[in-house]
Protein backbone atom coordinates (compact mmCIF):
# COMPACT_ATOMS: atom_id res chain seq x y z
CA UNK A 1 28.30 26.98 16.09
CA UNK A 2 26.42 30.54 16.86
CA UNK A 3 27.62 32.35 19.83
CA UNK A 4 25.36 31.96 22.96
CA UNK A 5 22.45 34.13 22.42
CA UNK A 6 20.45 36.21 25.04
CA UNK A 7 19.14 35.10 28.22
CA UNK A 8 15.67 34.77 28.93
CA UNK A 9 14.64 35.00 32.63
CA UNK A 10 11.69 33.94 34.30
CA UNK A 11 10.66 34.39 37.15
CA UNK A 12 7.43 33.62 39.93
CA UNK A 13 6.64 32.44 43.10
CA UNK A 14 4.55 29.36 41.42
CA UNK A 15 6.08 26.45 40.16
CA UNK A 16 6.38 27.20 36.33
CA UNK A 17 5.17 24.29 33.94
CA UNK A 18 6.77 23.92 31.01
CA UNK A 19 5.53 21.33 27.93
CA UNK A 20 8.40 19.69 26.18
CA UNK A 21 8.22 18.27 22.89
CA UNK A 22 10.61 17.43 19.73
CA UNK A 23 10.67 15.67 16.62
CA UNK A 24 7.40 16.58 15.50
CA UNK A 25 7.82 16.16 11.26
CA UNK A 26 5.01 18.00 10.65
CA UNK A 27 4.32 17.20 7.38
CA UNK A 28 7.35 15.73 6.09
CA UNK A 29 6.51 12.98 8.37
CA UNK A 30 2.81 12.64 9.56
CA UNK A 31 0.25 15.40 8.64
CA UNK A 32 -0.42 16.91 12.24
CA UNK A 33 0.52 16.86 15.70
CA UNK A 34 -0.44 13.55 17.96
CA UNK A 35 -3.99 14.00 18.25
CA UNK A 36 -4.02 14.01 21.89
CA UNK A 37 -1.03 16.36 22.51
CA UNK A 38 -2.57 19.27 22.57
CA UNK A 39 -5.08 17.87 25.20
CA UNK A 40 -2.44 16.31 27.24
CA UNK A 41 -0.79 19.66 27.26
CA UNK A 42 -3.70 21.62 28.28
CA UNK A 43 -4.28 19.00 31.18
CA UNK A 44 -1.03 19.33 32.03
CA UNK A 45 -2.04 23.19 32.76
CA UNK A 46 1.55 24.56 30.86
CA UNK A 47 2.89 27.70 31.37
CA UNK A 48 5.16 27.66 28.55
CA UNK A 49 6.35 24.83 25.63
CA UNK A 50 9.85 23.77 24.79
CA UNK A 51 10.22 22.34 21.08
CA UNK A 52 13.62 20.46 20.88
CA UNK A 53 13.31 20.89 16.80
CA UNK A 54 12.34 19.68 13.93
CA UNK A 55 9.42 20.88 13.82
CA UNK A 56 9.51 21.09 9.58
CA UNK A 57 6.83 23.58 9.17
CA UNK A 58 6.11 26.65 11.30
CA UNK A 59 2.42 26.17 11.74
CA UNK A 60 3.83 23.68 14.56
CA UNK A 61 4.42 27.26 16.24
CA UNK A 62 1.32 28.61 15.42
CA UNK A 63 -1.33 25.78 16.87
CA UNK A 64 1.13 25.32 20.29
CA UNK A 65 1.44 28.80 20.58
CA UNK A 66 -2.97 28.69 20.78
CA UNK A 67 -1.77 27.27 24.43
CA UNK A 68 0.94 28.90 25.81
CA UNK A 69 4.31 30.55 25.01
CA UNK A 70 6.67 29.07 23.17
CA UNK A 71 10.58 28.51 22.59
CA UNK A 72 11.76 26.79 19.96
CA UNK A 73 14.96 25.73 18.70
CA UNK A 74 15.97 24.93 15.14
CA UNK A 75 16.43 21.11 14.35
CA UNK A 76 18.19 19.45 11.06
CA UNK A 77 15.00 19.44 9.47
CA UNK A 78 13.88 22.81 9.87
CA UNK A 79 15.73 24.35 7.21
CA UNK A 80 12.61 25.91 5.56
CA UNK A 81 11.21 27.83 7.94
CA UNK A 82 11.68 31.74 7.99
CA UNK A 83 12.29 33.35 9.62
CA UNK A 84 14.55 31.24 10.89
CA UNK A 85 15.04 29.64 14.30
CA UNK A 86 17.86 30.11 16.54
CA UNK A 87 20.63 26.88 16.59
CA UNK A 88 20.59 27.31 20.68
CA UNK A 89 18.20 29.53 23.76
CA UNK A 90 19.35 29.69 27.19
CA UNK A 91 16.54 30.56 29.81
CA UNK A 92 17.64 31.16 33.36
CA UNK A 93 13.56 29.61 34.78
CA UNK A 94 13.08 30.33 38.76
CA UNK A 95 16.98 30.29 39.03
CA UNK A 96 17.62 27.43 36.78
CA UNK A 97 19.52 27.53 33.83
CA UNK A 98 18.74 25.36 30.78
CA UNK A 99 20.54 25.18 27.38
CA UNK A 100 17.64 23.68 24.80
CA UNK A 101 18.78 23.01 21.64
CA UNK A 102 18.00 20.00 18.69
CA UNK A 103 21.28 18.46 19.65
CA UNK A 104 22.94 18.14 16.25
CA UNK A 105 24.23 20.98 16.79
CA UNK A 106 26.17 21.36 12.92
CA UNK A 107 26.42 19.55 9.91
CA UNK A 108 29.77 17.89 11.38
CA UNK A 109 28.37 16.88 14.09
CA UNK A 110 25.36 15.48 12.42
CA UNK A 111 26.72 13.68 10.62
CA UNK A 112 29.48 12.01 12.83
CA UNK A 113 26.27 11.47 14.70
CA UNK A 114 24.77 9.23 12.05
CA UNK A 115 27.81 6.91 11.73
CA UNK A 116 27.97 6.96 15.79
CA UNK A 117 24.44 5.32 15.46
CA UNK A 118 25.22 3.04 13.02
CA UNK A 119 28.35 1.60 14.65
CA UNK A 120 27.09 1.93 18.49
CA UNK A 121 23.98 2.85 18.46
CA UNK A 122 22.01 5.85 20.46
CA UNK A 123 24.69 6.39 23.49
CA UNK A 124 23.72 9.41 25.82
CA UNK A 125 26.99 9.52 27.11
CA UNK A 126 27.73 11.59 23.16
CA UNK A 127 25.35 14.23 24.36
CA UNK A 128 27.03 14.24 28.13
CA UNK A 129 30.41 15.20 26.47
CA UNK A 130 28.36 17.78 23.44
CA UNK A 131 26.12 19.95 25.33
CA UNK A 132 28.24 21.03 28.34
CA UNK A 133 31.03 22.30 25.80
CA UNK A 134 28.05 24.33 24.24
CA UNK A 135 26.95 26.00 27.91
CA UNK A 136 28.94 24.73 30.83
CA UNK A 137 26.74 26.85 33.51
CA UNK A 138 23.53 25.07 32.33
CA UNK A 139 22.03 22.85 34.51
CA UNK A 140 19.37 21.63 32.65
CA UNK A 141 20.59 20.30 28.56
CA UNK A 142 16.74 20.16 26.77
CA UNK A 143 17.24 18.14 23.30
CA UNK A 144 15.53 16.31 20.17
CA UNK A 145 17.17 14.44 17.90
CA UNK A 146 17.19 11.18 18.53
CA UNK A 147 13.66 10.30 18.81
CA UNK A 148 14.77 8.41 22.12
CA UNK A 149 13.37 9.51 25.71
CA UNK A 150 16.05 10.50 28.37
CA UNK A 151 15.38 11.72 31.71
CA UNK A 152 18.59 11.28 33.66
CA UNK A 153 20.38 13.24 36.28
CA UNK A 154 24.42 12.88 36.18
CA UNK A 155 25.71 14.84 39.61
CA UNK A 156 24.09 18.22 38.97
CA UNK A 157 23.18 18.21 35.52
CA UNK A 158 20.16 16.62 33.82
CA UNK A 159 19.77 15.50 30.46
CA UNK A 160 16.19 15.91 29.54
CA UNK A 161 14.68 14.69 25.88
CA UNK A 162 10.90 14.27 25.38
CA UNK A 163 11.56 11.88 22.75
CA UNK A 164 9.13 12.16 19.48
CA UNK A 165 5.50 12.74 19.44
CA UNK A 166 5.30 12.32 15.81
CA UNK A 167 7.37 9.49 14.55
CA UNK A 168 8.82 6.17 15.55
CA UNK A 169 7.10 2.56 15.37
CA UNK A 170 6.58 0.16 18.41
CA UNK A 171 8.05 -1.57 20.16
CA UNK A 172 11.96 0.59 19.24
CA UNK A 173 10.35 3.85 19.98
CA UNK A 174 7.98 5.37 22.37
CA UNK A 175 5.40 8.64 21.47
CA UNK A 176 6.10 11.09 24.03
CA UNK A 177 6.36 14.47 25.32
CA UNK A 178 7.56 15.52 28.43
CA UNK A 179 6.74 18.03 31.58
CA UNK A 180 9.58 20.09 33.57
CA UNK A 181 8.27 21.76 36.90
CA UNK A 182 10.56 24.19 38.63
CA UNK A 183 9.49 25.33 42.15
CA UNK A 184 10.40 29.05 43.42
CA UNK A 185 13.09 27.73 45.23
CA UNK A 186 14.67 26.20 41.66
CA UNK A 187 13.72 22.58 42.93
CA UNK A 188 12.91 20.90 39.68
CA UNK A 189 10.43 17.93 38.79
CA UNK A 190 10.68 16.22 35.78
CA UNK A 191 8.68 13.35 33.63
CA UNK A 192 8.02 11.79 30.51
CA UNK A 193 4.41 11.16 29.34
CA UNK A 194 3.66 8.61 26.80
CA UNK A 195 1.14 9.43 24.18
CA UNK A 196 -1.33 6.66 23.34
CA UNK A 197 -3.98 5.78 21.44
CA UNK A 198 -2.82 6.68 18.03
CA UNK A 199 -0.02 5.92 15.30
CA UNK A 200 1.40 6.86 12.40
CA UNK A 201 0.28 4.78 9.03
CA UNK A 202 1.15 6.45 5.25
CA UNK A 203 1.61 10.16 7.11
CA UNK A 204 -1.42 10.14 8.79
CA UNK A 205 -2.51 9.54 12.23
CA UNK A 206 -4.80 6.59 12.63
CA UNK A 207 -7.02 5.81 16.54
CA UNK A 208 -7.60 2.40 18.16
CA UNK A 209 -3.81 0.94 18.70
CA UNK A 210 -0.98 2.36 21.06
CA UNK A 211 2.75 2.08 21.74
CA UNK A 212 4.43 0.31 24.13
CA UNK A 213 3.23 1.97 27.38
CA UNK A 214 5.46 3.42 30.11
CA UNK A 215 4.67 5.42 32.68
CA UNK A 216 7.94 7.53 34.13
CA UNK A 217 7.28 9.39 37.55
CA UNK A 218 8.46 13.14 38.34
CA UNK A 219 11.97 12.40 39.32
């Protein structure tokens, strides 16, 4: 595991919006980003983008940075890039601290991961017990990895991941990214956003069918 690295603060009197995404394969995967990402993004008026990892190729950077700032974390897959992305960032964001990382954290842990899944199963409660050992003071743990959505509060802490917006197949999966909001007072809002009208067939993205549709409130 790296040691912690340096703190990024952020301040304003606005509520700062911040994109979230993960898991995007780009190209290992499919050959772009969802083709209405970018848009939802935009709409979303952003301030900044999280990505969770796996990105796979660092024009991912390049296009999402066309929109806003962006922090990025170094995912399983992202082995090729250079230079090369930090395992772990901590930003302290209107008073709010938040750990974002891929979530496998090492190649122990990845792969105690994959025979986790196999036997059990995606189980959040593995990440509940992971990320707090990696920052303890964080209040909000940002992660990829498992290509499964999770926007859950557990006493003070919230365990936030955007799910994929590249990969996955209805009904198992849902396309998503997701939006963080934290108010000058450190209040936070929080949601997932499903992206529709496209999917993945032989790498590529193809228009007229969606996945399973759900629509998460801030929370």
């Amino acid at each position: 595991m790296e040691k912690l690295p340096d703190i990024v603060e952020i301040h304003s009197s606005n509520p700062i919006t911040i994109g979230v995404i993960a898991d995007t394969h780009i190209p290992d995967r499919v050959n772009s980003l969802h083709p209405n990402l970018m848009h939802e993004l935009q709409e979303s008026k952003v301030d900044y983008i999280f990505h969770a990892g796996d990105l796979s190729h660092r024009k991912v950077l390049e296009e999402l940075e066309t929109l806003a700032p962006v922090f990025a974390v170094r995912g399983n897959r992202d082995f090729l890039i250079r230079p090369k992305l930090p395992l772990i960032r901590i930003l302290i964001i209107n008073g709010v601290r938040i750990l974002l990382t891929h979530g496998h954290l090492s190649p122990a842990v990845y792969w105690s991961d994959k025979i986790s899944n196999i036997l059990h199963g995606y189980e959040l409660k593995r990440y509940m017990r992971r990320l707090p050992r990696v920052d303890s003071r964080a209040q909000i743990f940002v992660f990829g990895h498992t290509h499964m959505a999770e926007n859950t509060q557990i006493n003070e802490k919230i365990f936030f991941n955007p799910d994929g917006s590249s990969v996955g197949s209805p009904p198992k999966y849902l396309l998503s990214f997701g939006i963080l909001q934290i108010k000058s007072d450190g209040n936070v809002e929080r949601k997932i956003i499903p992206l529709t009208g496209a999917v993945v067939k032989f790498g590529r993205w193809e228009y007229g069918e969606s996945h399973h549709h759900r629509e998460d409130k801030y929370s």
